[in-house]
C-alpha atoms as a PDB file:
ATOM      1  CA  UNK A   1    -115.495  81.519-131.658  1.00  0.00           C
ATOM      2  CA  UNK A   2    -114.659  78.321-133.016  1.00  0.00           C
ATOM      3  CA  UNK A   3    -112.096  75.738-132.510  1.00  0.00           C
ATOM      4  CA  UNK A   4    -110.973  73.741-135.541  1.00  0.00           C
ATOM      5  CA  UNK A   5    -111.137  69.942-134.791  1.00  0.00           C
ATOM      6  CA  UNK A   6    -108.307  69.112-137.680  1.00  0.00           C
ATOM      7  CA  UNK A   7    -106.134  71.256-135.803  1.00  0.00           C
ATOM      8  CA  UNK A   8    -106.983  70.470-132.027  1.00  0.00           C
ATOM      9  CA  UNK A   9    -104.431  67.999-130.207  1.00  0.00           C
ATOM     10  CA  UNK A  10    -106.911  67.051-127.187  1.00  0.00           C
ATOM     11  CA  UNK A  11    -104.481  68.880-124.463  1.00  0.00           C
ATOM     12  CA  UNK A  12    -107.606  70.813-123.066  1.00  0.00           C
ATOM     13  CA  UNK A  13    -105.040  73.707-121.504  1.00  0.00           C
ATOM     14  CA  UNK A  14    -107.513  76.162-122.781  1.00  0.00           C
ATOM     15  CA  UNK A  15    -110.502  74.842-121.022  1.00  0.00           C
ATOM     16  CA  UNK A  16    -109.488  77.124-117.607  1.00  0.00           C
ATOM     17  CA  UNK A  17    -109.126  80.543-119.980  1.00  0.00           C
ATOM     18  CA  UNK A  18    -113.344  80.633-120.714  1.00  0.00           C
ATOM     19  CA  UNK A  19    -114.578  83.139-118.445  1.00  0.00           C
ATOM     20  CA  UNK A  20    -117.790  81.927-119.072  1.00  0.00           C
ATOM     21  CA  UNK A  21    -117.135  78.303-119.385  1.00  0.00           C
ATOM     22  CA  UNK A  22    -118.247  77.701-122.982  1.00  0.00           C
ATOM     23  CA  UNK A  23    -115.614  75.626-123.616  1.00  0.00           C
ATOM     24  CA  UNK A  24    -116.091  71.499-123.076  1.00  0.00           C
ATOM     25  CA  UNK A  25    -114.325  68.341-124.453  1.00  0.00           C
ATOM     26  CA  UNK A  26    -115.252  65.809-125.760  1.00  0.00           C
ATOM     27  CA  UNK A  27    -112.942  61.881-125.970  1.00  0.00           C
ATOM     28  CA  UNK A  28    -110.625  63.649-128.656  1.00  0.00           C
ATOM     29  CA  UNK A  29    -111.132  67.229-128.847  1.00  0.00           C
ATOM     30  CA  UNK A  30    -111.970  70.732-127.051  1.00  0.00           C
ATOM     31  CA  UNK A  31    -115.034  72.380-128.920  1.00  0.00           C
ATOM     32  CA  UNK A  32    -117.149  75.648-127.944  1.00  0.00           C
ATOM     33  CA  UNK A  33    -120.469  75.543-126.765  1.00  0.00           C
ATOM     34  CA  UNK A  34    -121.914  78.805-128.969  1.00  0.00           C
ATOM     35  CA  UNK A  35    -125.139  79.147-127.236  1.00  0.00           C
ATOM     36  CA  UNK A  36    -123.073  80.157-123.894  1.00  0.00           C
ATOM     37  CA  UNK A  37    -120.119  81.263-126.089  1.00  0.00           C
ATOM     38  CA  UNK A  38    -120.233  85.599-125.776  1.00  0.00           C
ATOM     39  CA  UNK A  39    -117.306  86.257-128.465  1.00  0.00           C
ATOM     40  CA  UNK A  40    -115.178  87.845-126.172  1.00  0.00           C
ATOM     41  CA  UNK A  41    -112.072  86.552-127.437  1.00  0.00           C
ATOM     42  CA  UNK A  42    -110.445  85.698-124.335  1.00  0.00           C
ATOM     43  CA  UNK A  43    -109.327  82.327-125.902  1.00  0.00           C
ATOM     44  CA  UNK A  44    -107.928  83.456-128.824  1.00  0.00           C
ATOM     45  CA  UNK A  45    -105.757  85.882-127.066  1.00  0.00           C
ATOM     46  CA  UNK A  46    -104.758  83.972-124.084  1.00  0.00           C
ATOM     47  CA  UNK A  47    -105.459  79.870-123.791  1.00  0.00           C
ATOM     48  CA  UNK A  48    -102.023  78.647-124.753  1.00  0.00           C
ATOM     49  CA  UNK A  49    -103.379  76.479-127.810  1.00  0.00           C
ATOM     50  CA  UNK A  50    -100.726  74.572-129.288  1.00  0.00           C
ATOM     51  CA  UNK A  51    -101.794  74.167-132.665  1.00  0.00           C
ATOM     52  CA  UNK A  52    -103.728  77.459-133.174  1.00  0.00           C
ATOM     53  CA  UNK A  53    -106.353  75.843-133.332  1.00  0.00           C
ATOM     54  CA  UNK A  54    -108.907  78.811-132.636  1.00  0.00           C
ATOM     55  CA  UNK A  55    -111.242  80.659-135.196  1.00  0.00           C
ATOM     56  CA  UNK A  56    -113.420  83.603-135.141  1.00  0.00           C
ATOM     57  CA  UNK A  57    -115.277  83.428-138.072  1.00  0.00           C
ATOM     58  CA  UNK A  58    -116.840  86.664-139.083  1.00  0.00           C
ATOM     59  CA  UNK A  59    -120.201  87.532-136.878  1.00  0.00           C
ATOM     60  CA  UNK A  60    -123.513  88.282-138.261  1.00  0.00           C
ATOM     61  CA  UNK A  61    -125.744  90.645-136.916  1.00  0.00           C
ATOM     62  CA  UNK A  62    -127.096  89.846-134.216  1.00  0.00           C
ATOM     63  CA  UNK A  63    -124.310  87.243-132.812  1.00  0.00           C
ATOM     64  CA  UNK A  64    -121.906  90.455-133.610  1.00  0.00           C
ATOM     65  CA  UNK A  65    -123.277  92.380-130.415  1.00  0.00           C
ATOM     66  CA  UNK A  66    -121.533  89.142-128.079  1.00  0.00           C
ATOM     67  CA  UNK A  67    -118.197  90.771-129.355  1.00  0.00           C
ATOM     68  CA  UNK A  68    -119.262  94.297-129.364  1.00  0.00           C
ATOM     69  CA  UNK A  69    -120.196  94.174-125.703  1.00  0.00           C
ATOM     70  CA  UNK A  70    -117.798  91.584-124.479  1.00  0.00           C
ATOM     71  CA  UNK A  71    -114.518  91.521-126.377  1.00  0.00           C
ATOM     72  CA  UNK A  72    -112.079  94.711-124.612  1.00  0.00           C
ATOM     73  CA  UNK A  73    -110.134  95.058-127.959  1.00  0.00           C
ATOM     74  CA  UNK A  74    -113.519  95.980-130.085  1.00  0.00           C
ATOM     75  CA  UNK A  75    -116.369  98.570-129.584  1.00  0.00           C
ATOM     76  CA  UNK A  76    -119.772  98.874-131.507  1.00  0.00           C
ATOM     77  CA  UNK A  77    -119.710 100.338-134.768  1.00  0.00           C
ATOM     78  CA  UNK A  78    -120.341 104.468-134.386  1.00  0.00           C
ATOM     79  CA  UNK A  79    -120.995 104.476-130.940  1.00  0.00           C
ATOM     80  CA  UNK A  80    -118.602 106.763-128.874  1.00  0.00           C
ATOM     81  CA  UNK A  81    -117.366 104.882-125.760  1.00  0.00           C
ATOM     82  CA  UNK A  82    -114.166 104.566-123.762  1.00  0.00           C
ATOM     83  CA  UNK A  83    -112.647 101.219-124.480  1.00  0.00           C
ATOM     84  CA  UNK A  84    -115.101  98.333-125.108  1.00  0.00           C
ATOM     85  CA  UNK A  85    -118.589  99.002-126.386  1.00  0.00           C
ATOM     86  CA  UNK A  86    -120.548  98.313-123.345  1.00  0.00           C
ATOM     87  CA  UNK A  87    -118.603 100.789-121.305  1.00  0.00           C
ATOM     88  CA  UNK A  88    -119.793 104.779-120.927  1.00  0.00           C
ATOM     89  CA  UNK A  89    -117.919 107.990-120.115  1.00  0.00           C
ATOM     90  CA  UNK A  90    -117.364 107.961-116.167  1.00  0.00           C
ATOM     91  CA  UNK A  91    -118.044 109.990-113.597  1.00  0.00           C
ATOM     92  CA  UNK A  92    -113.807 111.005-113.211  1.00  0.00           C
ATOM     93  CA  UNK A  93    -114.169 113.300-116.042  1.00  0.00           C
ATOM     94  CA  UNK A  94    -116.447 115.092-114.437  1.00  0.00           C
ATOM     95  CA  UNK A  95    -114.319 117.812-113.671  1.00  0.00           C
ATOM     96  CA  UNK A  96    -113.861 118.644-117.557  1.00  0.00           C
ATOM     97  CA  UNK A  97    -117.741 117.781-118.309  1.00  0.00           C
ATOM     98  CA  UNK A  98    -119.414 119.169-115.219  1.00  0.00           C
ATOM     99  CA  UNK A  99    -122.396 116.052-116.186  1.00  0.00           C
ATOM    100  CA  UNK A 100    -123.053 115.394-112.571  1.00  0.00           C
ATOM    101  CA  UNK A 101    -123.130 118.638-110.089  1.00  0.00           C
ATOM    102  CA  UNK A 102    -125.505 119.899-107.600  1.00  0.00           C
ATOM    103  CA  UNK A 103    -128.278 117.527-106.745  1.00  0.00           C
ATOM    104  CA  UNK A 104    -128.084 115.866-109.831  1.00  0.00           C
ATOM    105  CA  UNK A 105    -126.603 111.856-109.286  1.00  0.00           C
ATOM    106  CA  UNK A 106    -126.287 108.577-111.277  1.00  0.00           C
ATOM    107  CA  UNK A 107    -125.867 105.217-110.654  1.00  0.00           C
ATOM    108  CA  UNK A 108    -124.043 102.814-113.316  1.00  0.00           C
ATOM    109  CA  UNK A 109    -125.932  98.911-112.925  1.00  0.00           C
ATOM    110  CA  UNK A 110    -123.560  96.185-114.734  1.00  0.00           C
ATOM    111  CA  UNK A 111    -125.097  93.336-115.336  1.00  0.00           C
ATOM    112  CA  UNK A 112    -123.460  89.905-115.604  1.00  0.00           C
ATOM    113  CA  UNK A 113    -119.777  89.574-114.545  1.00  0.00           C
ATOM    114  CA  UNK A 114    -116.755  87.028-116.182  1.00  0.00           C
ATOM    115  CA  UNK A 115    -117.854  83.548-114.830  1.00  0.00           C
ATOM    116  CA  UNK A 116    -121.777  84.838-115.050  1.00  0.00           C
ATOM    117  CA  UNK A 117    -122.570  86.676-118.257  1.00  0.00           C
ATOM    118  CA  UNK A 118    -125.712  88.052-119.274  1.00  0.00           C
ATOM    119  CA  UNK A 119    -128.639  88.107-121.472  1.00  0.00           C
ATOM    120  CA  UNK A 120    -129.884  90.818-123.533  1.00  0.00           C
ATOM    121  CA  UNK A 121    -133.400  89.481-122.162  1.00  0.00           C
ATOM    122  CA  UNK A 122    -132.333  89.910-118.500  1.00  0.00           C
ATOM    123  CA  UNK A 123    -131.145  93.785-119.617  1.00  0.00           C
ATOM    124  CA  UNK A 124    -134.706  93.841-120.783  1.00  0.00           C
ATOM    125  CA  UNK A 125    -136.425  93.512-117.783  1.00  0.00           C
ATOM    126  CA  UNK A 126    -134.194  95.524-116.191  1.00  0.00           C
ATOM    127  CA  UNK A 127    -134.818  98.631-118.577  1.00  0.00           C
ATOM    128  CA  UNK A 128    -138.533  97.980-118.466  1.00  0.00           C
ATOM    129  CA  UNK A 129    -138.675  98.109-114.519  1.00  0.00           C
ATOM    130  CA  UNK A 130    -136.892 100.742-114.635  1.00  0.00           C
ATOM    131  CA  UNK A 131    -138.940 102.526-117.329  1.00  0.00           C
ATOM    132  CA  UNK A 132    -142.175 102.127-115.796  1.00  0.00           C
ATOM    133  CA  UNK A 133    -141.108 104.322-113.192  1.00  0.00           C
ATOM    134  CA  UNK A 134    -139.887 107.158-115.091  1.00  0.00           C
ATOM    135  CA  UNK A 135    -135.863 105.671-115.167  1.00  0.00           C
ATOM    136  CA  UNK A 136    -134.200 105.638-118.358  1.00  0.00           C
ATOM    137  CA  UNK A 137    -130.839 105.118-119.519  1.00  0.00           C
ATOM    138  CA  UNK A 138    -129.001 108.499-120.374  1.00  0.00           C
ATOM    139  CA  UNK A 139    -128.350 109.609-123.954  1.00  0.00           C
ATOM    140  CA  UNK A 140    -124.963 108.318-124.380  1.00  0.00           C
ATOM    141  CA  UNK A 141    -125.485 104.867-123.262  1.00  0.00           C
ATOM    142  CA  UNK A 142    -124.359 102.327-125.955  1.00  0.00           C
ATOM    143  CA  UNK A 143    -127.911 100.286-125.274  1.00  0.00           C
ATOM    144  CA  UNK A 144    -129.512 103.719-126.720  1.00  0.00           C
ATOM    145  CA  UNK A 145    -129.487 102.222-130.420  1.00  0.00           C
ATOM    146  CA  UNK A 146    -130.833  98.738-129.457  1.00  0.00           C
ATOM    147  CA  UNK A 147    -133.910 100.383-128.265  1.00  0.00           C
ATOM    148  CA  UNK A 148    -137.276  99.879-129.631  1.00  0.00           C
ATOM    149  CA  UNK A 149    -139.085 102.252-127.414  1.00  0.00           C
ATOM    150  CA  UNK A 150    -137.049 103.928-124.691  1.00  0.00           C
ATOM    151  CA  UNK A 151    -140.074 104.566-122.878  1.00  0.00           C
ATOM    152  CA  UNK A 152    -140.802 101.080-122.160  1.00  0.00           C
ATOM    153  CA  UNK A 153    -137.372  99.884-122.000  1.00  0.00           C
ATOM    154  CA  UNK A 154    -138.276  97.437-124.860  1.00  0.00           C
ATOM    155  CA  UNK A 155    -135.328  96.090-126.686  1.00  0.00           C
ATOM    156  CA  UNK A 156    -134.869  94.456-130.447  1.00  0.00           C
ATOM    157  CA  UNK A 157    -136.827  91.242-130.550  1.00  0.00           C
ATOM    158  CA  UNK A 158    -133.876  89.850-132.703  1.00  0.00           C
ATOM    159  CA  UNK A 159    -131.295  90.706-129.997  1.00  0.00           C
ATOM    160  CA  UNK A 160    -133.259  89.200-126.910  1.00  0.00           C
ATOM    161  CA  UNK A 161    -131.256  85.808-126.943  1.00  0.00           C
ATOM    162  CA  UNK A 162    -128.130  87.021-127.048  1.00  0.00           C
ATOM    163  CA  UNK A 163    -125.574  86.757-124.745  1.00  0.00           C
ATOM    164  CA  UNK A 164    -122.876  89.096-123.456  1.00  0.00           C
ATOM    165  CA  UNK A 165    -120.212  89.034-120.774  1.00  0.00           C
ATOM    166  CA  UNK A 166    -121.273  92.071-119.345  1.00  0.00           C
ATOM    167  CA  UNK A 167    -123.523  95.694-120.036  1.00  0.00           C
ATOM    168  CA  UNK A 168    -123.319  98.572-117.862  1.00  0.00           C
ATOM    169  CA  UNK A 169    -126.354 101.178-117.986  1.00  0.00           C
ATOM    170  CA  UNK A 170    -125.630 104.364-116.607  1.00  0.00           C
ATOM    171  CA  UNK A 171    -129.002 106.083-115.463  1.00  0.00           C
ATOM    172  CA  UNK A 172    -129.224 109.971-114.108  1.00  0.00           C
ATOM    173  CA  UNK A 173    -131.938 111.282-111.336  1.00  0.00           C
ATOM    174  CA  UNK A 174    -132.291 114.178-109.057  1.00  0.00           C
ATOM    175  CA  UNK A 175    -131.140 113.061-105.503  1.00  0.00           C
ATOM    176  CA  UNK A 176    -134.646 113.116-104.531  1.00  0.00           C
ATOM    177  CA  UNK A 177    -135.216 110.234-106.808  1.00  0.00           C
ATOM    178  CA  UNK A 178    -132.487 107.707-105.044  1.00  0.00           C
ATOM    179  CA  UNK A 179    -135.052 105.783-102.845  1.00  0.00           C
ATOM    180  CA  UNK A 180    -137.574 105.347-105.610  1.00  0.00           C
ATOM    181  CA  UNK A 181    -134.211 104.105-107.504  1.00  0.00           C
ATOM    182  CA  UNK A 182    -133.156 101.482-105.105  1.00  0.00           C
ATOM    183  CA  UNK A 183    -136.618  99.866-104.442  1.00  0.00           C
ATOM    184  CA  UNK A 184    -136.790  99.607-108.383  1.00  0.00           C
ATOM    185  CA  UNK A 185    -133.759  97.929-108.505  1.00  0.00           C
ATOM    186  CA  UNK A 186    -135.074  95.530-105.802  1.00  0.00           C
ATOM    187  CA  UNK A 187    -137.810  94.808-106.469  1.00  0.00           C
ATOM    188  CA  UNK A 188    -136.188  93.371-109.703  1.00  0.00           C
ATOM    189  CA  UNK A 189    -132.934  91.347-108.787  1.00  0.00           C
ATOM    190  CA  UNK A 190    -135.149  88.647-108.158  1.00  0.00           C
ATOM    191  CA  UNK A 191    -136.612  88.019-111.532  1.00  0.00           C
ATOM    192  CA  UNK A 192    -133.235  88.193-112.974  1.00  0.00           C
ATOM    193  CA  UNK A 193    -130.961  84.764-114.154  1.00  0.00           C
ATOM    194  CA  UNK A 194    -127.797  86.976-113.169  1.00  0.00           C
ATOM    195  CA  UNK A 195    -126.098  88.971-111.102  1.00  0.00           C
ATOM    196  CA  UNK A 196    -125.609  93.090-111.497  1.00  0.00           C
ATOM    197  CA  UNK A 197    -123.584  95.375-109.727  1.00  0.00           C
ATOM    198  CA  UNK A 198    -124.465  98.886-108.943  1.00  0.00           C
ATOM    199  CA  UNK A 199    -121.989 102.044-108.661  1.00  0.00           C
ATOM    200  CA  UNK A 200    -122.510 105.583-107.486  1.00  0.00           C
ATOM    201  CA  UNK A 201    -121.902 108.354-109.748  1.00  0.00           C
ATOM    202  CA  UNK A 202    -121.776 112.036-107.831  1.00  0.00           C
ATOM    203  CA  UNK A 203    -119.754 114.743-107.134  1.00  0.00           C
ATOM    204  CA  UNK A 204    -117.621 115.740-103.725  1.00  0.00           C
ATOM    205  CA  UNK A 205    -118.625 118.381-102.052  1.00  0.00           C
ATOM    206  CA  UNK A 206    -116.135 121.512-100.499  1.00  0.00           C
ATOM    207  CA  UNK A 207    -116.175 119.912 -97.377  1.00  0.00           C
ATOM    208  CA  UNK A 208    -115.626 116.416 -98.612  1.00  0.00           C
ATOM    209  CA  UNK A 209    -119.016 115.213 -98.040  1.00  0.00           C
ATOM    210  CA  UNK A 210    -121.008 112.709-100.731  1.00  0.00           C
ATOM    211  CA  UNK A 211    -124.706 113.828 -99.949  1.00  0.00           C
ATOM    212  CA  UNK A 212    -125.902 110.615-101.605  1.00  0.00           C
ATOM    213  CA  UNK A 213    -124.309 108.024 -99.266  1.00  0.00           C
ATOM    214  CA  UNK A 214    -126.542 109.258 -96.713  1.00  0.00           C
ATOM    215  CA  UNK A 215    -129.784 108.708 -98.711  1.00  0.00           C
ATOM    216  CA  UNK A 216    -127.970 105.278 -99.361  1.00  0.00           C
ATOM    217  CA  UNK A 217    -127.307 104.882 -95.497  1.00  0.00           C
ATOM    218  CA  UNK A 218    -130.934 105.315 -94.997  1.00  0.00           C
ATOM    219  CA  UNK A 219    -132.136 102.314 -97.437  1.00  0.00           C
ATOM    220  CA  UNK A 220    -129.913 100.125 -95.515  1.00  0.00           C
ATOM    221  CA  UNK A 221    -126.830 100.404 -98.043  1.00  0.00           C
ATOM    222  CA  UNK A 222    -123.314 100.872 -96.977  1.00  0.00           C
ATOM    223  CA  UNK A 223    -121.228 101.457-100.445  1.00  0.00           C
ATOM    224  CA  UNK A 224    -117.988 100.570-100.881  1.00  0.00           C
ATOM    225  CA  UNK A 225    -115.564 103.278-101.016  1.00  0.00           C
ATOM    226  CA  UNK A 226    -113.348 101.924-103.920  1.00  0.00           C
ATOM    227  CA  UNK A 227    -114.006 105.259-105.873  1.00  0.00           C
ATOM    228  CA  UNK A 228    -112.778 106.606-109.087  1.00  0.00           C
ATOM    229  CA  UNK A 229    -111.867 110.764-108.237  1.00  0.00           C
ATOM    230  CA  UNK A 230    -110.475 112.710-110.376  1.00  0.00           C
ATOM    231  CA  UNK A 231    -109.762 116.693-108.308  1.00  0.00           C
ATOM    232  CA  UNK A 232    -108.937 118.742-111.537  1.00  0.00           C
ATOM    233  CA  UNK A 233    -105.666 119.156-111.013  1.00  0.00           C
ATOM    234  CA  UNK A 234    -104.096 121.697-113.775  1.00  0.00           C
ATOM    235  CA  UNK A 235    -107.764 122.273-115.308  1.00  0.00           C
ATOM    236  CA  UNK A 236    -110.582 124.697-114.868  1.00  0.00           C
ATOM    237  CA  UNK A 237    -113.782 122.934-113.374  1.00  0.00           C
ATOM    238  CA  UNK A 238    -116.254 122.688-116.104  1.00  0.00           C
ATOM    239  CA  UNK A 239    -119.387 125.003-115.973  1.00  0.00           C
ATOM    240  CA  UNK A 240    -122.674 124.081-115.016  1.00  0.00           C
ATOM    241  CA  UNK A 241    -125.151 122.526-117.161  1.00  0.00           C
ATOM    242  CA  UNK A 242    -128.243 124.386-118.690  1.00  0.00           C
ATOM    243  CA  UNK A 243    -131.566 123.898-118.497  1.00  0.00           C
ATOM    244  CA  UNK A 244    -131.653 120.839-121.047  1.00  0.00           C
ATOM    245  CA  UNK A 245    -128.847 118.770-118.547  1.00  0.00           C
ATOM    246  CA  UNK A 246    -131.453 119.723-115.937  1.00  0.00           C
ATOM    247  CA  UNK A 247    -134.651 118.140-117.689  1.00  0.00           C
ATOM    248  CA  UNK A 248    -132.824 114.665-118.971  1.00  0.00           C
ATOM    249  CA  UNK A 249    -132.708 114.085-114.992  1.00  0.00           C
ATOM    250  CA  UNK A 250    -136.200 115.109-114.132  1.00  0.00           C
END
C-alpha cells in the first residue's frame, strides 16, 4: 500500500486504522512503512482519507502473499478456502464432511494477530518443529503450495521475509498424539518473534462429552469454551472416512 504525497493533506486520521502500525508521519505527510506494511487493505477501505490519497499498486510475487494471507476481501490464486486465503474449512462442517470422528482430532495454530502480525520465517520454524516430530499440516492447508519439502516443514527461500497479518495451520493426529502435540508447540513459542493461538478441532460425543479436553486437562490446559458447533440439523451425518482419512492422521 502506498499513500500518494501530492495528494496527502497532513490530517494523520488514518494513522489509528493500521492494525499493524505501518503507518508514520512525517512534518507534512502520512507515508507507509512497507517493510511492516502486510497489504491487508484495511486503510484503503476504512481510514477516512480526505483526499484519497491511498494506492495499492499492483503486487509482485512474493510481496503478493501479504494480501493473499491478510486482506479478507482476496484469497490466493487456486487455492480453495472459505473467505481469505489463510483461512481452512472448519471443524462446523463436520457434520456434512465427517473429517474429524472417532479418535481422530486437530488443532488449528494462528499465528500473529491484528496489532502483531507475522513472518513467513516464524511459520517456518513452526512447521519444522512440528515436522521433526512427525506433525504436518493437512492436505488442504493453503501453506501446502509454499512448501519446499513438507517433511521438513521447509518453506520458499523467496517467501521467508515476508510478512502477513495472520496464518492459521490446521494439523490432524490420533488423540493419542495430543501430549506429544502440546510439548511441540512449547517447546517452540519461545523461539518465536510473535504470538499464536491454538484451537481445538473434535467432535461431541452422544453424551456430550469432548474426550480431548481431558487429555488437555492433564497438560495443564483449560480451553476456552467459545466453540463453533454445528448439530446437523435437517442433514444426514456424513459417513466415516476410509482407510486413506485414517493414514493422513497416523
Amino acid at each position: 500500500m502506498l499513500i500518494d504525497s501530492n495528494l496527502c493533506l497532513g490530517c494523520w486520521e488514518c494513522i489509528d486504522y493500521c492494525p499493524v502500525g505501518a503507518i508514520g508521519a512525517n512534518a507534512d505527510v502520512a507515508f507507509i512503512d512497507l517493510d511492516i506494511c502486510v497489504e491487508c487493505g484495511t486503510c484503503l477501505r476504512s481510514a477516512p482519507c480526505p483526499s484519497s490519497a491511498f494506492t495499492r499498486p499492483e503486487l509482485e510475487w512474493p510481496r503478493s502473499l501479504r494480501q493473499w494471507f491478510s486482506d479478507p476481501a482476496t484469497s490466493i490464486p487456486r487455492i480453495r478456502s472459505l473467505g481469505a486465503g489463510r483461512g481452512v474449512d472448519e471443524v462446523k462442517n463436520n457434520d456434512r464432511t465427517g473429517y474429524y470422528h472417532d479418535d481422530l482430532v486437530g488443532f488449528i495454530v494462528e499465528l500473529g494477530r491484528p496489532g502483531v502480525s507475522t513472518s513467513f520465517c516464524d511459520i517456518e520454524k513452526l512447521l519444522a518443529a512440528l515436522a521433526g516430530v512427525g506433525f504436518h499440516p493437512v492436505e488442504r492447508s493453503p501453506m501446502i503450495p509454499f512448501l519446499i519439502d513438507r517433511q521438513s516443514g521447509r518453506l520458499k527461500e523467496e517467501i521467508l521475509g515476508e510478512r502477513v497479518l495472520s496464518c492459521s495451520l490446521e494439523f490432524k493426529m490420533r488423540m493419542v498424539r495430543v501430549p506429544q502435540f502440546i510439548e511441540v508447540l512449547r517447546r517452540t513459542e519461545g523461539k518465536l518473534s510473535t504470538v499464536f493461538t491454538v484451537g481445538l478441532l473434535s467432535v461431541v460425543h452422544p453424551d456430550l462429552s469432548v474426550p480431548t479436553l481431558r487429555v488437555l486437562a492433564n497438560l495443564g490446559i483449560s480451553a476456552r469454551l467459545n466453540a463453533k458447533i454445528n448439530v446437523g440439523l435437517g442433514r444426514p451425518l456424513a459417513p466415516k472416512f476410509t482407510n486413506e482419512d485414517r493414514e493422513e492422521a497416523s
